[in-house]
N, C-alpha and C. Protein backbone atom coordinates (compact mmCIF):
# COMPACT_ATOMS: atom_id res chain seq x y z
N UNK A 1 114.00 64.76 338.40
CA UNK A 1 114.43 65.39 337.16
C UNK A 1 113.38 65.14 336.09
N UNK A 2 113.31 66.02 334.90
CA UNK A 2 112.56 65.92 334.42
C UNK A 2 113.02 66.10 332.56
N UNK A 3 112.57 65.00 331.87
CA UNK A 3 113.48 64.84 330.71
C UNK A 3 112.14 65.39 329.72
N UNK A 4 112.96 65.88 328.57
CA UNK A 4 112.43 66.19 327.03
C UNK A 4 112.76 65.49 325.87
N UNK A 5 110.90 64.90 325.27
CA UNK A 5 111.39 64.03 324.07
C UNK A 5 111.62 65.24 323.13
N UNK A 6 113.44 64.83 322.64
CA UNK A 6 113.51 65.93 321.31
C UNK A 6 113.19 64.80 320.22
N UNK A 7 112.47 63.90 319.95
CA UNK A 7 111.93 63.53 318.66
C UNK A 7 110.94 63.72 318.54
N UNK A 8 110.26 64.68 317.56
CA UNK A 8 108.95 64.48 317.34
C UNK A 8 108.61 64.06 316.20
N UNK A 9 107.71 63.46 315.78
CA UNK A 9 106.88 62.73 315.03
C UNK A 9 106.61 63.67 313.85
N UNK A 10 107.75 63.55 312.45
CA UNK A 10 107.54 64.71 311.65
C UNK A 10 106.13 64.20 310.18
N UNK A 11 105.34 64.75 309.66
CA UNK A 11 104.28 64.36 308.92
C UNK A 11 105.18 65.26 307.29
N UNK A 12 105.17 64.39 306.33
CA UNK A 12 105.84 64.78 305.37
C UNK A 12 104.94 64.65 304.37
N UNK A 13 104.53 65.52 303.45
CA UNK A 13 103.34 65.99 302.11
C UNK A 13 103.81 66.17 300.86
N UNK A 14 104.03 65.36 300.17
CA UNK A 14 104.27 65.37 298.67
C UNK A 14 103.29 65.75 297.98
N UNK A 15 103.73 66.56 296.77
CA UNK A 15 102.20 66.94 296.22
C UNK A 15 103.04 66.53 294.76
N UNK A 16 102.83 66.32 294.09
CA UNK A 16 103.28 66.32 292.50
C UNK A 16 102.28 66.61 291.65
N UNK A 17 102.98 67.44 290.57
CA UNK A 17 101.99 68.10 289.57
C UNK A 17 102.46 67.99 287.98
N UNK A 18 101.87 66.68 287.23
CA UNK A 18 102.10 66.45 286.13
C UNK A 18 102.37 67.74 285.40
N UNK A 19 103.53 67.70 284.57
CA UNK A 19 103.08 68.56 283.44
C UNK A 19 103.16 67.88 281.67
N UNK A 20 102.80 69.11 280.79
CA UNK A 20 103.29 68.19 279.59
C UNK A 20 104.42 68.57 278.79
N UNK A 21 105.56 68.46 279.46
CA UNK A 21 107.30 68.34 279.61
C UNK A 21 107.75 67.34 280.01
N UNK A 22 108.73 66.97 279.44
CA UNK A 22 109.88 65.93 280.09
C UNK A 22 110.46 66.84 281.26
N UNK A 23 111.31 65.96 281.95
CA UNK A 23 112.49 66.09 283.24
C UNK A 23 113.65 67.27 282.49
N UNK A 24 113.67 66.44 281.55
CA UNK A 24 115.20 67.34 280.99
C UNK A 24 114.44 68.76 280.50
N UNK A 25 113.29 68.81 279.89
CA UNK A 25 112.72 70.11 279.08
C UNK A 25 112.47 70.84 280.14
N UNK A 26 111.85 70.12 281.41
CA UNK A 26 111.44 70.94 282.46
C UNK A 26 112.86 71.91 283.29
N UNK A 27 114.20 71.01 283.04
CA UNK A 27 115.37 71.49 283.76
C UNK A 27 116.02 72.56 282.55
N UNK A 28 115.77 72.26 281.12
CA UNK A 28 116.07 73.39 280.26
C UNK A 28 115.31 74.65 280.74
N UNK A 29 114.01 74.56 281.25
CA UNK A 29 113.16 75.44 281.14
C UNK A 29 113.67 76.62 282.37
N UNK A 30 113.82 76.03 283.49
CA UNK A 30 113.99 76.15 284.98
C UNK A 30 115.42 77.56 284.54
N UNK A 31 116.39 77.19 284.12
CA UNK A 31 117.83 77.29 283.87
C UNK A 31 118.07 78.60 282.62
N UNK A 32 117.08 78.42 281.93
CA UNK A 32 116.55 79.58 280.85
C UNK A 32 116.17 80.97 281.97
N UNK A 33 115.02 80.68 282.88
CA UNK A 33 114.29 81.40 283.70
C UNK A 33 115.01 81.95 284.46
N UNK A 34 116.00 81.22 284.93
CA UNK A 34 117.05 82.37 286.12
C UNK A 34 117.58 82.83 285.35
N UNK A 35 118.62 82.51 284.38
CA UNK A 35 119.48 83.06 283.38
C UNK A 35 118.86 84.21 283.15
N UNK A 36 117.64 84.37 282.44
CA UNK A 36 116.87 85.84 282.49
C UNK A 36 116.62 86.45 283.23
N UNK A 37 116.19 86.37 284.26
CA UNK A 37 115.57 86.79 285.33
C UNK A 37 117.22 87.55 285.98
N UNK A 38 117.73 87.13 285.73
CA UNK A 38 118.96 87.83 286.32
C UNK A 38 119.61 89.12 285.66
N UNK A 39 119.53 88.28 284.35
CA UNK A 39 119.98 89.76 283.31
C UNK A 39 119.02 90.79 283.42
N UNK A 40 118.05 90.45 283.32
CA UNK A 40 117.10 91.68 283.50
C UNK A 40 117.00 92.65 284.97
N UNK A 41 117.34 92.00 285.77
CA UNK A 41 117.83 92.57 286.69
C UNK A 41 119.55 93.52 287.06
N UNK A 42 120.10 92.97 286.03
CA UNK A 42 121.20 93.59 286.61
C UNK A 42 121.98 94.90 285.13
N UNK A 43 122.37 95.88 285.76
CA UNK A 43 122.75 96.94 285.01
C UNK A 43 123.11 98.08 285.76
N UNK A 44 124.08 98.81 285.08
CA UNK A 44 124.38 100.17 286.40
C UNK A 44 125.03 99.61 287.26
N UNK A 45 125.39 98.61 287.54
CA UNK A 45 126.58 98.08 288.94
C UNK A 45 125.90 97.28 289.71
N UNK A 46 124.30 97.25 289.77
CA UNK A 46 123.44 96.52 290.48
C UNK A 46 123.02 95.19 289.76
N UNK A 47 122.19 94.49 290.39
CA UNK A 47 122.11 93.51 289.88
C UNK A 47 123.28 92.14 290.54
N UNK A 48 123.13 90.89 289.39
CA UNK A 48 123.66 89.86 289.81
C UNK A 48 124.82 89.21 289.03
N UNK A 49 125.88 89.61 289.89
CA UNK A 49 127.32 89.51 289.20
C UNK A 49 127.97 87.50 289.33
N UNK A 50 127.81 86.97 288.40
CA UNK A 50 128.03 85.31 287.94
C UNK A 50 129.30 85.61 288.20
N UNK A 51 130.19 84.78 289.03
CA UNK A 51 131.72 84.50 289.17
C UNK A 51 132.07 83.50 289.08
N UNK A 52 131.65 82.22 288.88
CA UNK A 52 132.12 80.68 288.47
C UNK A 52 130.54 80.34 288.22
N UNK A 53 130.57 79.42 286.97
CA UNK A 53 129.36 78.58 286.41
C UNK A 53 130.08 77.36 285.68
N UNK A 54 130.24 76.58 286.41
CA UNK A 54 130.90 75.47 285.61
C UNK A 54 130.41 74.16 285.83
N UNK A 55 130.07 73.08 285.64
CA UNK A 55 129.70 71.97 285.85
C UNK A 55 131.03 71.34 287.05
N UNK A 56 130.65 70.21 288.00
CA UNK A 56 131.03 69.54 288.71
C UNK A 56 130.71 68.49 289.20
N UNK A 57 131.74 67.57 290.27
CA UNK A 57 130.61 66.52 290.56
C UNK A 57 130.83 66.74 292.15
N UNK A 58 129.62 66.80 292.83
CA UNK A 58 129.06 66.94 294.18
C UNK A 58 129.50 65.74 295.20
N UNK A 59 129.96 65.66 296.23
CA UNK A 59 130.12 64.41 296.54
C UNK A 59 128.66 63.43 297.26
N UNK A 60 127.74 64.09 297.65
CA UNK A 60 126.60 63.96 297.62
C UNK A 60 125.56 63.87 296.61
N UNK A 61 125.90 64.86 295.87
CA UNK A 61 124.50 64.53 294.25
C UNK A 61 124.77 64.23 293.03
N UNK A 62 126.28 64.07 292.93
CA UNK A 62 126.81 63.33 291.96
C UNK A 62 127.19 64.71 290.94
N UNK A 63 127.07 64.60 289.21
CA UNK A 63 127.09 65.86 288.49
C UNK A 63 126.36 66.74 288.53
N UNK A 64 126.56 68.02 288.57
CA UNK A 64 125.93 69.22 289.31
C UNK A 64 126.63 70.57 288.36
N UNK A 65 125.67 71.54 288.48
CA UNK A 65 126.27 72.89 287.80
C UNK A 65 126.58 73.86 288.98
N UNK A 66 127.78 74.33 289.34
CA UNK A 66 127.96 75.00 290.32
C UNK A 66 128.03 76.10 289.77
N UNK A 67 127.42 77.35 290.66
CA UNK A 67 127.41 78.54 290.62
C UNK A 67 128.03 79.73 291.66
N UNK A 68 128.80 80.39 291.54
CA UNK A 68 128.83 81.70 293.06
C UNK A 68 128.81 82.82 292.28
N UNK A 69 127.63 83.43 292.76
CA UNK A 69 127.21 84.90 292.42
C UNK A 69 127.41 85.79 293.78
N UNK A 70 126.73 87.11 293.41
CA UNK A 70 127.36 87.96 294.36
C UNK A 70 126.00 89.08 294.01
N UNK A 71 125.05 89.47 294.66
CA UNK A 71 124.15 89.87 294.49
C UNK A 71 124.71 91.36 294.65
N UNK A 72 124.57 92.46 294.56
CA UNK A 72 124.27 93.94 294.59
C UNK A 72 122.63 94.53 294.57
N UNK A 73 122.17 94.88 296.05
CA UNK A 73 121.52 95.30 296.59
C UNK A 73 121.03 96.63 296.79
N UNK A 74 121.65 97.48 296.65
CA UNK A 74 121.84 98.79 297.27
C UNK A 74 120.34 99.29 296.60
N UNK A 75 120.28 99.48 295.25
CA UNK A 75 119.11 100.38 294.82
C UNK A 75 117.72 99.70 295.16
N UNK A 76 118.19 98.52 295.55
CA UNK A 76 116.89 97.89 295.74
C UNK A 76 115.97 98.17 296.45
N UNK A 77 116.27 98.34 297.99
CA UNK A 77 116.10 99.08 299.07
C UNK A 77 115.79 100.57 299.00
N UNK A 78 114.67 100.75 300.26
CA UNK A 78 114.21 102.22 300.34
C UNK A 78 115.72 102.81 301.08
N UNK A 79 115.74 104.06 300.23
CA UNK A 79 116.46 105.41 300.95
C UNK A 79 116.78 104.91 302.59
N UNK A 80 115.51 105.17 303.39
CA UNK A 80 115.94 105.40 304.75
C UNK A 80 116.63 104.13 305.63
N UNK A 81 116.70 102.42 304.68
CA UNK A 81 117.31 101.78 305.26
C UNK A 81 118.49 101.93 304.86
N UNK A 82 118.81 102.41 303.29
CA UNK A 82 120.37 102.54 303.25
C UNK A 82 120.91 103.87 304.08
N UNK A 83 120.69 104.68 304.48
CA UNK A 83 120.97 105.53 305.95
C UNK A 83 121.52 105.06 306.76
N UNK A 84 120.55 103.93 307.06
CA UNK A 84 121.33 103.30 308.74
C UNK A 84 122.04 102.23 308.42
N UNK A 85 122.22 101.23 307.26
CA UNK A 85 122.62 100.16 307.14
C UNK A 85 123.75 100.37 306.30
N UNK A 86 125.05 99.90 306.54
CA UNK A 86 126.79 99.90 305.89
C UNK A 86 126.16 98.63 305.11
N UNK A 87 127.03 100.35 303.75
CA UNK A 87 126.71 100.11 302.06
C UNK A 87 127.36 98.49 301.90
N UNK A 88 128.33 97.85 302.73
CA UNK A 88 128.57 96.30 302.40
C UNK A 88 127.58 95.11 303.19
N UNK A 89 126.81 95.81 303.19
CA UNK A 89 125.75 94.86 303.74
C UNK A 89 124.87 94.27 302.64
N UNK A 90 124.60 95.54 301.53
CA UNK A 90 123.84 95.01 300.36
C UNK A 90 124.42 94.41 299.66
N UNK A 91 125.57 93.39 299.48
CA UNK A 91 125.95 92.27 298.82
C UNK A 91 125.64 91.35 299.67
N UNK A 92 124.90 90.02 298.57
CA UNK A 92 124.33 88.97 299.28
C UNK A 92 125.42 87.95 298.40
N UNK A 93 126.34 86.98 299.15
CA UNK A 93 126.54 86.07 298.04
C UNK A 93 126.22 84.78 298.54
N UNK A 94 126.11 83.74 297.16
CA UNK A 94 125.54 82.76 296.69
C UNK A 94 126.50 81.92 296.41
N UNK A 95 126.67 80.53 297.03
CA UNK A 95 127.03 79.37 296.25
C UNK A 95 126.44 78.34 295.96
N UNK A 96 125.72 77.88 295.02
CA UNK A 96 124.95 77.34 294.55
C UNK A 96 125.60 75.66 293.53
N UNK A 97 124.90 74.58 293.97
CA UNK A 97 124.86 73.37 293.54
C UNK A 97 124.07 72.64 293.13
N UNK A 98 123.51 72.61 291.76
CA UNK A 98 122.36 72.48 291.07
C UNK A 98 122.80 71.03 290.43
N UNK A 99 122.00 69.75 291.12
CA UNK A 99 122.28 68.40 290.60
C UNK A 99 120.68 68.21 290.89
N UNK A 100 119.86 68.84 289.33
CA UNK A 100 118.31 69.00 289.46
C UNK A 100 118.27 67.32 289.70
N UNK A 101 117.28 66.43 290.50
CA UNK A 101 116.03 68.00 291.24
C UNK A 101 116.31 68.00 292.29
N UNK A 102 117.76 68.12 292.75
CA UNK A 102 118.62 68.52 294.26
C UNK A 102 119.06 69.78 294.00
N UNK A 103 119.23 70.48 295.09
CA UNK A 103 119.97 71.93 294.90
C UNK A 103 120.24 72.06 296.39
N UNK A 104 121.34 72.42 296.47
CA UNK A 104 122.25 73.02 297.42
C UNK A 104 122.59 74.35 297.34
N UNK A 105 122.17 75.66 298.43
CA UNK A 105 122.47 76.92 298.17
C UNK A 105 122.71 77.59 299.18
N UNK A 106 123.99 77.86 299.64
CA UNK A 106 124.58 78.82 300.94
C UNK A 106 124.63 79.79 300.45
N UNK A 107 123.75 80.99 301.26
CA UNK A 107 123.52 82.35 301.26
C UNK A 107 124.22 83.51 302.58
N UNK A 108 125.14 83.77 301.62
CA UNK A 108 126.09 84.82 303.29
C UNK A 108 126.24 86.05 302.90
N UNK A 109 126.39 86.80 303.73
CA UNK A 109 126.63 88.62 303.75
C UNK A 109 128.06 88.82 304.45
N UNK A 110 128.73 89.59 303.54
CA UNK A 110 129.71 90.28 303.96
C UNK A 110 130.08 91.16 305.20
């Protein structure tokens, strides 16, 4: 018989990159950026629909801002994939657990 090592020997690379921000200015900053980035994206029915944003505590990362959104897809996409692909496919949703600089984020389709 003949056996397989499933451990392999993993090599792990930190890189860190000073900036000139604090932790907290850097997590104001981060939190500003999606917040926009979302609105600007969403209008006409598309876009990214926020359904709970409330603070919590994680049992793993302690206090955390939880989020579940619900993406709308459809215009995003060329014509000929929405053809073949059922219109409930282009919702992507999101539950999200933000205990910076941990984040937890399950991504599923309907």
């Amino acid at each position: 018989t003949h056996t397989h090592n499933t451990h392999h020997p993993m090599l792990v690379w930190e890189y860190r990159i000073h900036l000139p921000l604090s932790l907290a200015e850097y997590k104001i900053g981060q939190l500003f950026t999606t917040a926009e980035t979302s609105k600007q994206e969403t209008g006409g029915g598309e876009g990214v629909e926020v359904l709970k944003n409330e603070p919590m505590e994680h049992p793993e990362f302690g206090p955390c801002q939880y989020t579940e959104k619900v993406y709308h897809l459809e215009t995003k996409v060329p014509g000929w994939v929405r053809y073949f692909v059922p219109a409930g496919a282009f919702q992507i949703h999101e539950q999200s657990w933000n205990a910076y600089p941990y984040c937890l984020t399950i991504i599923t389709t309907t």
